[in-house]
C-alpha atoms as a PDB file:
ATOM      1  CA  UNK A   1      35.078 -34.124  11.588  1.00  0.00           C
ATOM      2  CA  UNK A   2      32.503 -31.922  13.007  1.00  0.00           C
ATOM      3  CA  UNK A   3      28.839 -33.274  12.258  1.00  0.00           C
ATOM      4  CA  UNK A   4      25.210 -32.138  12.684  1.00  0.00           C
ATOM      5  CA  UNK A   5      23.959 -32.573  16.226  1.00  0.00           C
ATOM      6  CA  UNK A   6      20.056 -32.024  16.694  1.00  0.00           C
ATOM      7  CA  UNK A   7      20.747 -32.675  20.236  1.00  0.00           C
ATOM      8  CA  UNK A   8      22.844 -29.829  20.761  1.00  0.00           C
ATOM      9  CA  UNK A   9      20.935 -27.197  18.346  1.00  0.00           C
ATOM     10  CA  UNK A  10      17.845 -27.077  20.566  1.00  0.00           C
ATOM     11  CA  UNK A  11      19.783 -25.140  22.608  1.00  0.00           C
ATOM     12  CA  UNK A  12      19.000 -22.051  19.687  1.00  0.00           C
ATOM     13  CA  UNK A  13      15.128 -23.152  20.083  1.00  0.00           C
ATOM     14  CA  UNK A  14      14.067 -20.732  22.592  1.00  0.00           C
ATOM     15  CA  UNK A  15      16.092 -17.562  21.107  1.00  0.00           C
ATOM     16  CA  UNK A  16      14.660 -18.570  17.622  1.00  0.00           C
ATOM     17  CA  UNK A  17      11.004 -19.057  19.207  1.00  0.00           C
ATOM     18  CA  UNK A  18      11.603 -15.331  21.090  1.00  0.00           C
ATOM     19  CA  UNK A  19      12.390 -13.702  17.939  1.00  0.00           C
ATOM     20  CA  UNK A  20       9.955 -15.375  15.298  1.00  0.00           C
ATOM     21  CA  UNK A  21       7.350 -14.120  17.655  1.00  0.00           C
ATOM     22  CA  UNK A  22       8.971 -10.914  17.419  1.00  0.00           C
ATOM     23  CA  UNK A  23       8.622 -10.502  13.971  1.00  0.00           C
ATOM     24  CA  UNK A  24       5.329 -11.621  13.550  1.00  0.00           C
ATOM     25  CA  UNK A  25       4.014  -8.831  15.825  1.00  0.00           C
ATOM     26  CA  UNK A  26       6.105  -6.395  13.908  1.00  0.00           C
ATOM     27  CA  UNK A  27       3.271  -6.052  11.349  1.00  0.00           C
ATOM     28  CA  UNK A  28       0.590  -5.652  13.719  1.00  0.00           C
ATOM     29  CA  UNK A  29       2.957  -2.887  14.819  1.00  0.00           C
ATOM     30  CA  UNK A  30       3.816  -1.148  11.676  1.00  0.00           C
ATOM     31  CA  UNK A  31      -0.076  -0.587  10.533  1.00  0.00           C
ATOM     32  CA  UNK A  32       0.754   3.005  11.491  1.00  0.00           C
ATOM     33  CA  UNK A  33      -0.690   5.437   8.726  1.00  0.00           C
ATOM     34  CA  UNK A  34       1.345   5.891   6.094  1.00  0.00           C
ATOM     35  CA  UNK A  35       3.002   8.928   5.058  1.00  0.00           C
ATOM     36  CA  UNK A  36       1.403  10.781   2.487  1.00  0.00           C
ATOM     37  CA  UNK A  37       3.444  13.953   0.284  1.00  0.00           C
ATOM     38  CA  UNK A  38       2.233  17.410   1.206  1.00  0.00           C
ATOM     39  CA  UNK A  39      -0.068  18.150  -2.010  1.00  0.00           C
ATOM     40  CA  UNK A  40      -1.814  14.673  -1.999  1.00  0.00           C
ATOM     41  CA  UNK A  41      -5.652  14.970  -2.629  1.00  0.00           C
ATOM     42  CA  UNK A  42      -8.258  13.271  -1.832  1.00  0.00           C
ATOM     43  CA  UNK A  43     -11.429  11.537  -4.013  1.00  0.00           C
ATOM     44  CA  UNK A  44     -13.309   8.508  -4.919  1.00  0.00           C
ATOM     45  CA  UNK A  45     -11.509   7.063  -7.880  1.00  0.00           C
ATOM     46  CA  UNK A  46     -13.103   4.585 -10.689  1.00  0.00           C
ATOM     47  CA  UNK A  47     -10.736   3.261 -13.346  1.00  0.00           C
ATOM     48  CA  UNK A  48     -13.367   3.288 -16.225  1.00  0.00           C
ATOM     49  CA  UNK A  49     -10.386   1.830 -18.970  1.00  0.00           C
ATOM     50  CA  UNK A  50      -7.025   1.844 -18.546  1.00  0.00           C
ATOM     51  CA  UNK A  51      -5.222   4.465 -18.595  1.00  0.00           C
ATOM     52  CA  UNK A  52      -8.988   6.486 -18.364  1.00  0.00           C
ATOM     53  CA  UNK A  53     -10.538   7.267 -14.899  1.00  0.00           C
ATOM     54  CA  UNK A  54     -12.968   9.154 -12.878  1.00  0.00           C
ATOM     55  CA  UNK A  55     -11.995  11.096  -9.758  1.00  0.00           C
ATOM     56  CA  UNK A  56     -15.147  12.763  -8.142  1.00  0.00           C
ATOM     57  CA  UNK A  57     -16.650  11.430 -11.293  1.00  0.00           C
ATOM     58  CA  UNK A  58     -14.746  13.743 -13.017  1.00  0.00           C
ATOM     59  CA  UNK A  59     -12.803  12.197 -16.056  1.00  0.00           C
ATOM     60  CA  UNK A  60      -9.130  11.993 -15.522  1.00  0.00           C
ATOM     61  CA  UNK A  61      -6.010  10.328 -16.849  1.00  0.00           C
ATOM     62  CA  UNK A  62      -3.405   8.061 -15.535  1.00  0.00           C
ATOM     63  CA  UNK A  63       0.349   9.529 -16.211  1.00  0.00           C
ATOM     64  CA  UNK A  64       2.388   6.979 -17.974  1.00  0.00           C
ATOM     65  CA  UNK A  65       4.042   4.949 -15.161  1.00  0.00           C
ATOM     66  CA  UNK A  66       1.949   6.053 -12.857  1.00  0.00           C
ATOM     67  CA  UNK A  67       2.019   3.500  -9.621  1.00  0.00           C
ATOM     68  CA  UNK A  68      -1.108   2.889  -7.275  1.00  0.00           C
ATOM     69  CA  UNK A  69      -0.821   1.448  -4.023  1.00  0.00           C
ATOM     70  CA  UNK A  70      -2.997  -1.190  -2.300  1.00  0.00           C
ATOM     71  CA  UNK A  71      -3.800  -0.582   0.903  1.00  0.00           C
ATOM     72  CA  UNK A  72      -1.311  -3.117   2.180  1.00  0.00           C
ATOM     73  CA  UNK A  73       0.919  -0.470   0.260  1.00  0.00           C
ATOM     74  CA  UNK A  74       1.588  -3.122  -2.705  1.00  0.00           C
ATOM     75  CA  UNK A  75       1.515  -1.768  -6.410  1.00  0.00           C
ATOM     76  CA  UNK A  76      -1.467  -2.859  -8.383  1.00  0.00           C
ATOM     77  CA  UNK A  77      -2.052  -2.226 -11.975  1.00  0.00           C
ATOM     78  CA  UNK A  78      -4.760  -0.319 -12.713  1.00  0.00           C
ATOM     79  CA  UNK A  79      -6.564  -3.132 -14.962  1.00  0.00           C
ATOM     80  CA  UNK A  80      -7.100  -5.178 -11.441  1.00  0.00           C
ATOM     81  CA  UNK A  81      -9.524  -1.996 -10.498  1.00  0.00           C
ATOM     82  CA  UNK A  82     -11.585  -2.067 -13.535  1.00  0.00           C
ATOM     83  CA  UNK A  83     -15.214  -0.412 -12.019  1.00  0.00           C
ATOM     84  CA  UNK A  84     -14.487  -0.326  -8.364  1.00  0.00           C
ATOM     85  CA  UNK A  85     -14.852   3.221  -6.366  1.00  0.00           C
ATOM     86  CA  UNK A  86     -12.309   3.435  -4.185  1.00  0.00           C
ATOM     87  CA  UNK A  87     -11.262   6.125  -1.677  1.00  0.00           C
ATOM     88  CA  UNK A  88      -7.857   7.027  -2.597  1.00  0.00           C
ATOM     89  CA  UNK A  89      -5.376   9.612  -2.444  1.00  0.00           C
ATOM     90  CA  UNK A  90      -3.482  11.005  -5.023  1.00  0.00           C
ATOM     91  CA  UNK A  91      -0.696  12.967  -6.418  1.00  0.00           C
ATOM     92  CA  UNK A  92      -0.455  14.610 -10.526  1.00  0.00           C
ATOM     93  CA  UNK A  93       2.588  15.292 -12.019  1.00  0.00           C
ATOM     94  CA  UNK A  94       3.488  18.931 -13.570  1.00  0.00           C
ATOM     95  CA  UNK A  95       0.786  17.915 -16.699  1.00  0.00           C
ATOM     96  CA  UNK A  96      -1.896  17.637 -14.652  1.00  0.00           C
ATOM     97  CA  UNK A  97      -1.896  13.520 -15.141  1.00  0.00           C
ATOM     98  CA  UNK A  98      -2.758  11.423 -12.076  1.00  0.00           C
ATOM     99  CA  UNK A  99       0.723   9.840 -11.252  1.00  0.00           C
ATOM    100  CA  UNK A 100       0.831   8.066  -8.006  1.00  0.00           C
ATOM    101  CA  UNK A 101      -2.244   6.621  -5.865  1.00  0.00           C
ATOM    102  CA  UNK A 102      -2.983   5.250  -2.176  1.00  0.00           C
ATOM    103  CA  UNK A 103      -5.964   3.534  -1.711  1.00  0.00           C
ATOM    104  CA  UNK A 104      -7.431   3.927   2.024  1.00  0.00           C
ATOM    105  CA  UNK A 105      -7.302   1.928   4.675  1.00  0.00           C
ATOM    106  CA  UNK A 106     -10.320   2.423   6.917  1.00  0.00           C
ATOM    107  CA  UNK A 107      -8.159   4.104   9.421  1.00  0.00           C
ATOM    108  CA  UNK A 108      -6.495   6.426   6.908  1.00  0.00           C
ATOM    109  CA  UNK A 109     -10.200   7.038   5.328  1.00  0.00           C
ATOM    110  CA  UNK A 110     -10.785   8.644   9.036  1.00  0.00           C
ATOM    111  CA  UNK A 111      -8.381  10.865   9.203  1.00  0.00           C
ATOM    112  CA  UNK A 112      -8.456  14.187   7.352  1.00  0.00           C
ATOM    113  CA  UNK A 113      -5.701  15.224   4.888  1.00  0.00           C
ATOM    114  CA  UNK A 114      -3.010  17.466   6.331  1.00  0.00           C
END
């Protein structure tokens, strides 16, 4: 009957050390800018009410299912961002309705839009 032996498991210790370490500099890594689509824009967005906001405190819309994107690239709903100006880029849909958003990273805030 073949059993669990500790003893001989540590054996796996240093390959499983190697590669945890591994993948917790893979982040640190992958903090490249992301990759925006060609006819993003750029502003300062407010959400004054859902699905109401300002862009260059100009009054705007949300599209309906529109996503935005934390700057660790996680979707937040726009009720989370209730009266914070945030640098952001952005894409409409064929309406004319804000439908996808980035917020900014510092390091994406420094580099100019393609």
């Amino acid at each position: 009957m073949n059993r669990w032996n500790p003893i001989a498991h540590l054996r796996f210790f240093p390959c499983a050390l190697v590669l945890s370490l591994a993948a917790a500099m893979v982040p640190a890594a992958a903090q490249n800018l992301r990759p925006f689509p060609p006819g993003a824009q750029r502003g300062a967005l407010v959400v004054v009410e859902p699905p109401d906001i300002t862009v260059n405190d100009k009054p705007e819309r949300l599209s309906p299912g529109a996503r935005i994107h934390g700057a660790d690239n996680l979707v937040m709903l726009s009720a989370a961002l209730v009266g914070q100006s945030l640098l952001v880029n952005f894409v409409r849909e064929p309406h004319g309705l804000v439908h996808e958003v980035w917020i900014l990273t510092p390091a994406e805030a420094a580099n100019p839009l393609p």
